[in-house]
Protein backbone atom coordinates (compact mmCIF):
# COMPACT_ATOMS: atom_id res chain seq x y z
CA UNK A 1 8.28 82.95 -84.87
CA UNK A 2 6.04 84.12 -81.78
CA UNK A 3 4.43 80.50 -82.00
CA UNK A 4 7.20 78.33 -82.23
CA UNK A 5 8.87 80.14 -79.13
CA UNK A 6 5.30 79.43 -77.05
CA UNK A 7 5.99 75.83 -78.53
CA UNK A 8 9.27 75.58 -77.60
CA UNK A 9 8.29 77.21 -73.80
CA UNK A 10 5.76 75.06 -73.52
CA UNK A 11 7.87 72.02 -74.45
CA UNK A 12 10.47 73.02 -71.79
CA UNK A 13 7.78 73.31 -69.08
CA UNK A 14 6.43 69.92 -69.94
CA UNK A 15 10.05 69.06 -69.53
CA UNK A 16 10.74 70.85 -66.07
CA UNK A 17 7.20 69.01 -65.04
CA UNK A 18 8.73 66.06 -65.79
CA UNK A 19 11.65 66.07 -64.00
CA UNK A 20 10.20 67.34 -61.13
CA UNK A 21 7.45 64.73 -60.99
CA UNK A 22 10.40 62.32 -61.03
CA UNK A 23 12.47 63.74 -58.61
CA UNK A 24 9.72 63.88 -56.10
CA UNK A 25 8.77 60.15 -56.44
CA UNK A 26 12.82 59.44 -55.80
CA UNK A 27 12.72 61.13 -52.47
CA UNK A 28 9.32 59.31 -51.69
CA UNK A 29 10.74 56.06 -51.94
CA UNK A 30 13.91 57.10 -50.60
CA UNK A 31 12.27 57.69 -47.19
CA UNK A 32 10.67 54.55 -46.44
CA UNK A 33 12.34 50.55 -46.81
CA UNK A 34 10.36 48.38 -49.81
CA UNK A 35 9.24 46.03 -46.54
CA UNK A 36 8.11 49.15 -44.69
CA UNK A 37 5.48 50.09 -47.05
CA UNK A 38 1.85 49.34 -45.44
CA UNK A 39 -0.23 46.70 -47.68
CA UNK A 40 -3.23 48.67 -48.70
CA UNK A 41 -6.31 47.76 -46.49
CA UNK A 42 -9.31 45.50 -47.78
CA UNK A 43 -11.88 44.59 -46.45
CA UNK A 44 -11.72 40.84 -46.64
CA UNK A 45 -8.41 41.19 -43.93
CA UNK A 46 -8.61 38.07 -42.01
CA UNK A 47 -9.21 38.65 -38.13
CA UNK A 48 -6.04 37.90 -35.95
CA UNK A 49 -5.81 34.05 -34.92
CA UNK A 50 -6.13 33.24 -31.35
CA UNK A 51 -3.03 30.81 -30.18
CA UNK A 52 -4.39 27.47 -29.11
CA UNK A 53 -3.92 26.45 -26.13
CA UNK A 54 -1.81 22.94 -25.38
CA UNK A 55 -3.46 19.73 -24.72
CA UNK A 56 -2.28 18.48 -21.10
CA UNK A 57 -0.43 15.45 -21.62
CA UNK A 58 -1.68 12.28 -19.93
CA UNK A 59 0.54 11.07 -16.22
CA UNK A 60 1.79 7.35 -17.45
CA UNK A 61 1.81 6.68 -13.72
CA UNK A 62 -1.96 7.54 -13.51
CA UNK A 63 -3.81 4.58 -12.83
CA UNK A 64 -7.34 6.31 -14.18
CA UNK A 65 -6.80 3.76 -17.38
CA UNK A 66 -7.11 0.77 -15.56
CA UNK A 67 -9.99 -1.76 -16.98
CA UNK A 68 -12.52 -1.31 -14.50
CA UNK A 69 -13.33 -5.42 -14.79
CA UNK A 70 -9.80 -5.33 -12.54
CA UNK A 71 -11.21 -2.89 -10.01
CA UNK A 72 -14.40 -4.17 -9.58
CA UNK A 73 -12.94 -7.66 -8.58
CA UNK A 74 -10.37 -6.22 -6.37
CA UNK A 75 -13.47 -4.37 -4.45
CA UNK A 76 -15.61 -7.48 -4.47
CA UNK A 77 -12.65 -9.34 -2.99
CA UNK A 78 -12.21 -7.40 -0.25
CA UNK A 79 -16.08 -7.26 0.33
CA UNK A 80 -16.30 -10.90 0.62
CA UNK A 81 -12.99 -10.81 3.14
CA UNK A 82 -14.80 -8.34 5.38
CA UNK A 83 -17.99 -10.59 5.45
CA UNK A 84 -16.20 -13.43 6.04
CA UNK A 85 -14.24 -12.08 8.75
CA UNK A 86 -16.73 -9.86 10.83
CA UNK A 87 -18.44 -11.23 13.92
CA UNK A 88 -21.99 -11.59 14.03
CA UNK A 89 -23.30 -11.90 17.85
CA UNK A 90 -26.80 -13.83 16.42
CA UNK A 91 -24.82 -16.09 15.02
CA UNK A 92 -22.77 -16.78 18.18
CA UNK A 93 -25.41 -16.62 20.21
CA UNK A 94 -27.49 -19.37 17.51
CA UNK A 95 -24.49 -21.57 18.03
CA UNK A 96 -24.10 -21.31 21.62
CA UNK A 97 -28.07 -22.53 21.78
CA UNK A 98 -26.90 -25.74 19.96
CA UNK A 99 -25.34 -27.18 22.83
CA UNK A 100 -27.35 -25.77 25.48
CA UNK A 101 -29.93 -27.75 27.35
CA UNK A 102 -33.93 -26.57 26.71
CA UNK A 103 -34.18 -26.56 30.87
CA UNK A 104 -31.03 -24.41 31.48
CA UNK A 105 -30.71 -22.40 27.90
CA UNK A 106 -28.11 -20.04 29.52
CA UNK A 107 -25.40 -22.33 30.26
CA UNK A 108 -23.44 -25.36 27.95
CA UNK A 109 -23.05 -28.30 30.67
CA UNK A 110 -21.31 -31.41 30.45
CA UNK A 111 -23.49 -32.85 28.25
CA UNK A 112 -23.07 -30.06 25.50
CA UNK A 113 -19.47 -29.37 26.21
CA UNK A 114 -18.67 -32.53 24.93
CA UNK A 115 -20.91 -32.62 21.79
CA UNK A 116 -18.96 -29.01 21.38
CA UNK A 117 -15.73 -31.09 21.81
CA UNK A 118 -16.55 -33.75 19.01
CA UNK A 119 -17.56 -30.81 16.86
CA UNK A 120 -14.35 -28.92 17.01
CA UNK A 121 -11.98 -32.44 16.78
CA UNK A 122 -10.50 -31.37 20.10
CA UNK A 123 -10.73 -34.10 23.12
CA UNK A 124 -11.95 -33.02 26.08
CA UNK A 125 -9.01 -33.17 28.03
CA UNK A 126 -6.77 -31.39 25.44
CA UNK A 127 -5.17 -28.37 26.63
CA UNK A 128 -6.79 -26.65 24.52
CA UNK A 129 -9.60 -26.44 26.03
CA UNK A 130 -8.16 -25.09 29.01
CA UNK A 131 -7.20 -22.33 27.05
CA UNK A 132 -10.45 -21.57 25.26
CA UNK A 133 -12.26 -21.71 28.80
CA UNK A 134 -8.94 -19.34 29.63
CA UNK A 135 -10.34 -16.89 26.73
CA UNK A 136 -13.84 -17.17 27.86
CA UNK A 137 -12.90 -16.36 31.63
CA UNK A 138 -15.07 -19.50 32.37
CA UNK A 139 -15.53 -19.83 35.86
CA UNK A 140 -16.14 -23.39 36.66
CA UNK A 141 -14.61 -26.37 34.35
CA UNK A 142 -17.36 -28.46 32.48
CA UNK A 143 -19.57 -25.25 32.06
CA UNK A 144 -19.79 -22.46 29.72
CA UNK A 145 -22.65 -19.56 30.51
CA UNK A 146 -23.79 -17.30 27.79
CA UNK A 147 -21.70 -14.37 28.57
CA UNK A 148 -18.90 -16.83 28.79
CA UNK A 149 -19.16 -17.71 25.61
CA UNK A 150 -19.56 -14.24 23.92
CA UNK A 151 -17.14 -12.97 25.72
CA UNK A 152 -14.16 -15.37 24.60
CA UNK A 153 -15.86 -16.21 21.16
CA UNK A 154 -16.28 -12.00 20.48
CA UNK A 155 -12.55 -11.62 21.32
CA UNK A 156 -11.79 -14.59 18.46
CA UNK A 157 -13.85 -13.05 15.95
CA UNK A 158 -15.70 -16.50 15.88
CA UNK A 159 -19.48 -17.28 15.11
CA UNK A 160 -19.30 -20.64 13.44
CA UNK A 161 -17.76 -24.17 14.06
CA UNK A 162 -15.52 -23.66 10.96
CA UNK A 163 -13.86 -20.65 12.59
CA UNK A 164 -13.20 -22.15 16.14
CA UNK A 165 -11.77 -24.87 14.34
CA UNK A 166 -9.51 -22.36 12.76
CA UNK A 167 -7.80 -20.98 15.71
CA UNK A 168 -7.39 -24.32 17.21
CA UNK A 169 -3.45 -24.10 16.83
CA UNK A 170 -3.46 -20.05 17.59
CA UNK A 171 -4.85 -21.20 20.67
CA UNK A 172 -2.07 -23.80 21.46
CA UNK A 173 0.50 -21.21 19.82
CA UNK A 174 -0.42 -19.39 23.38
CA UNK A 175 1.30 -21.48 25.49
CA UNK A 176 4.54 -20.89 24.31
CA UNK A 177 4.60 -17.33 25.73
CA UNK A 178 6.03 -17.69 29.19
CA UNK A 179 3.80 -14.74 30.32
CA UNK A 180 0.23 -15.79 28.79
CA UNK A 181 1.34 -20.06 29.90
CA UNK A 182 1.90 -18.12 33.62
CA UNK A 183 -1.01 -16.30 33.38
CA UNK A 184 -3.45 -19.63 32.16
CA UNK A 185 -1.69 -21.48 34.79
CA UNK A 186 -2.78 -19.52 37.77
CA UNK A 187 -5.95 -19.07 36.10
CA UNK A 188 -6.08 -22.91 36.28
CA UNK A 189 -6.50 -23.41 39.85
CA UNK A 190 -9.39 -21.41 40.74
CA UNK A 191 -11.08 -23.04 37.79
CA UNK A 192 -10.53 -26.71 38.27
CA UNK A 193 -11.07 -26.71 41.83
CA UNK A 194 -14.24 -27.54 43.85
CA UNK A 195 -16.19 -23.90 44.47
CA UNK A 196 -17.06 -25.30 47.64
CA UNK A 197 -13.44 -25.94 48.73
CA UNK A 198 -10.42 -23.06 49.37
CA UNK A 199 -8.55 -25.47 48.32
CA UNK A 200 -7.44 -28.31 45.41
CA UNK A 201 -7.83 -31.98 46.12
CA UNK A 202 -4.94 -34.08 45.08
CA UNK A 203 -5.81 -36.08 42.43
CA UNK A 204 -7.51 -32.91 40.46
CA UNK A 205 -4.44 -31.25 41.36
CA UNK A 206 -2.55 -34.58 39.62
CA UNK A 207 -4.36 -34.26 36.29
CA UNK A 208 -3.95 -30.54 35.94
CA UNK A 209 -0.10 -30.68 36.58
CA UNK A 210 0.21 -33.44 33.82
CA UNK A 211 -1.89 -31.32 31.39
CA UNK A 212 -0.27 -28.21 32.10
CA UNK A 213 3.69 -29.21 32.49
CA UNK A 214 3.87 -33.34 31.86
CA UNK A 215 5.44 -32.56 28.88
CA UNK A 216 8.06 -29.23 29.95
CA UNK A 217 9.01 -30.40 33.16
CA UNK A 218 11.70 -32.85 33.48
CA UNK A 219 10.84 -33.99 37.08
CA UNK A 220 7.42 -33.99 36.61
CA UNK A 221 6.99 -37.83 37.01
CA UNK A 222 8.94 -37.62 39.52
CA UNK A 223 6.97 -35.30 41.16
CA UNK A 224 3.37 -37.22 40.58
CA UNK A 225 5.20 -40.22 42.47
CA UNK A 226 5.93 -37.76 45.53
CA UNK A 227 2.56 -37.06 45.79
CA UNK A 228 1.09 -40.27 45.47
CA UNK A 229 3.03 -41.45 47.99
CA UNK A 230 2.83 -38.24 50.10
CA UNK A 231 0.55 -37.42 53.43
CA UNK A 232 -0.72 -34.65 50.87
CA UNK A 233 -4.55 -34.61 50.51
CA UNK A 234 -4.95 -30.92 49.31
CA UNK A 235 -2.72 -28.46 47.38
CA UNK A 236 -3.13 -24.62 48.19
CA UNK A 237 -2.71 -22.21 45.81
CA UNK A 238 0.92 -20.94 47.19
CA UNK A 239 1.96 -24.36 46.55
CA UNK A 240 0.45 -24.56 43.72
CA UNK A 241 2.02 -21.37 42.53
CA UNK A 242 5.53 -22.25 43.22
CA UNK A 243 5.83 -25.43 41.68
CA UNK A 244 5.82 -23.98 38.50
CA UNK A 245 8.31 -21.25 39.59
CA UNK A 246 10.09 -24.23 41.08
CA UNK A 247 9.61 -26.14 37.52
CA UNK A 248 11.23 -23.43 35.57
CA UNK A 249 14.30 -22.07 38.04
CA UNK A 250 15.80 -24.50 39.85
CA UNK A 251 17.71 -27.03 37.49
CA UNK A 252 17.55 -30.66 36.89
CA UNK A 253 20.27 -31.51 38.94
CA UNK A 254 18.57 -29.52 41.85
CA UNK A 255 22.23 -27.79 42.77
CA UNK A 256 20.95 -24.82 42.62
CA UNK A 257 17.97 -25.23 45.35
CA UNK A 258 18.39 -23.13 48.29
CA UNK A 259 16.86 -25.30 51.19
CA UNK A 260 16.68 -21.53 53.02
CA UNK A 261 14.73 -19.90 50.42
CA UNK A 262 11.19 -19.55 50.67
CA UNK A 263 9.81 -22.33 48.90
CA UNK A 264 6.85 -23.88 50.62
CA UNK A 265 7.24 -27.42 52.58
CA UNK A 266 5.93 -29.16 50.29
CA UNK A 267 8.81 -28.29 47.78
CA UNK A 268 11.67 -28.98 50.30
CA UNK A 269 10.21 -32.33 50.66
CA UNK A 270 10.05 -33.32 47.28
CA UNK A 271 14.02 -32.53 47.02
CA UNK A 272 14.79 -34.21 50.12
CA UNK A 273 12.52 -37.48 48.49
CA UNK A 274 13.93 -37.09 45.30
CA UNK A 275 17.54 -36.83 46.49
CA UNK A 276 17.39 -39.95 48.16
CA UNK A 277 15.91 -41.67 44.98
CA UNK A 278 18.42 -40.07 42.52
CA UNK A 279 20.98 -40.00 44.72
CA UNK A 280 21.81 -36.49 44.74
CA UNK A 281 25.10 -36.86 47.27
CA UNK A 282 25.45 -32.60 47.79
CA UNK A 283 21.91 -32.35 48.65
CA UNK A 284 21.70 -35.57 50.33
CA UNK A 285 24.33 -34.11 53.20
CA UNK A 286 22.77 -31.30 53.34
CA UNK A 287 19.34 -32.10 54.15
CA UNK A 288 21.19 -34.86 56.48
CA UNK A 289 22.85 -31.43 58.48
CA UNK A 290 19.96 -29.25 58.60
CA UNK A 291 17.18 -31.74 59.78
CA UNK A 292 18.66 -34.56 61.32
């Protein structure tokens, strides 16, 4: 009896164990979420990963892709354009010693200036020349010094035959501005004019006047015949000054010439000539009134 009652205690206890145990793992769980439970630990975790960082994207308007082959003859291009465009004062000066004499080695005479001429394909006589000696701020016509020449050639950027040759027609171009044409035009006078003399003789006078406005003056024939047939031996440079003011204002029917105005003599006798030969009736009466 006594032993199947500790049996049967025993048994219950077991029991009440039981349930307890069981009860206590329901409240365990009951506290935490299944995805809250921490994984247990090992020691072959793997370390957290670092984030990589982005590749920078490449500009498509970056020209760092560009064949260097292209580059390279771009540079080399613009090399040889330099080069071939700077000045080199030996050179000028080497040139300059081509046409100079061996007993006067600083100045191009006659002699040279017209081998010079035939080099270039410009005639002596050609305007052009006027202009280039213009350019060099040659002092007497037929002659070229040394410091002539590097002064004019210096300002062209030319040391070679080739490149005067080149600015043959930007030379000419020049004349067509009414301010550089005035300006070569004075220059003209002092430099075609004997050194020795204050003043131009006539028929020097004649040949620069043809060279300078034969071809934009409309009486300019006219005017060569007035002189040729004139008492004038000389021409001054106030009349030489006005005639191509006269030349450019006063129109070709002359009815706009002020016989009061301050041209010089020599003007209001060529319009008192030439009205009698063109029979210019306003001006003929009124030179007819005021002289006679």
């Amino acid at each position: 009896m006594f032993s199947v009652r500790v049996l049967r205690i025993a048994h219950c206890t077991r029991t009440h164990l039981s349930q307890l145990r069981v009860l206590s793992l329901t409240e365990g769980s009951s506290e935490q979420s299944p995805g809250a439970r921490e994984a247990p630990l090992s020691s072959t975790a793997m370390p957290p990963q670092r984030r990589k960082r982005a590749e920078p994207t490449e500009d498509p308007k970056s020209n760092s892709k560009r064949p260097r082959m292209h580059n390279t003859s771009r540079k080399s291009f613009k090399i040889a354009e330099i080069v071939d465009s700077s000045f080199s004062q030996k050179k000028c000066i080497a040139l300059f010693h081509e046409y100079a004499p061996p007993n006067d080695p600083e100045t191009i005479g006659p002699e040279g200036m017209e081998k010079f001429c035939e080099d270039i394909g410009v005639e002596p006589e050609n305007v052009v020349m006027l202009v280039l000696a213009w350019k060099m701020e040659a002092k007497q016509m037929g002659f070229f010094t040394k410091s002539e020449w590097l002064r004019g050639l210096k300002d062209m950027e030319c040391d070679s035959i080739d490149k005067i040759r080149n600015k043959i027609d930007s030379l000419r171009s020049l004349l067509n501005d009414p301010g550089v044409f005035k300006s070569i035009y004075r220059y003209a006078y002092d430099f075609a004019r004997d050194k020795d003399q204050r003043s131009m003789d006539i028929d020097t006078a004649k040949a620069m006047l043809q060279l300078l406005l034969g071809r934009m003056w409309l009486h300019y024939s006219s005017f060569h015949q007035f002189l040729e047939q004139s008492k004038y031996k000389v021409i001054n440079k106030d009349q030489w000054c006005n005639v191509l003011e006269f030349s450019r204002t006063i129109k070709s029917d002359l009815s706009n010439y002020d016989e009061d105005g301050a041209w010089p003599v020599l003007l209001d006798e060529f319009v008192e000539w030439l009205s009698l030969q063109q029979n210019f009736p306003n001006l003929k009466q009124s030179f007819s009134n005021s002289q006679y």
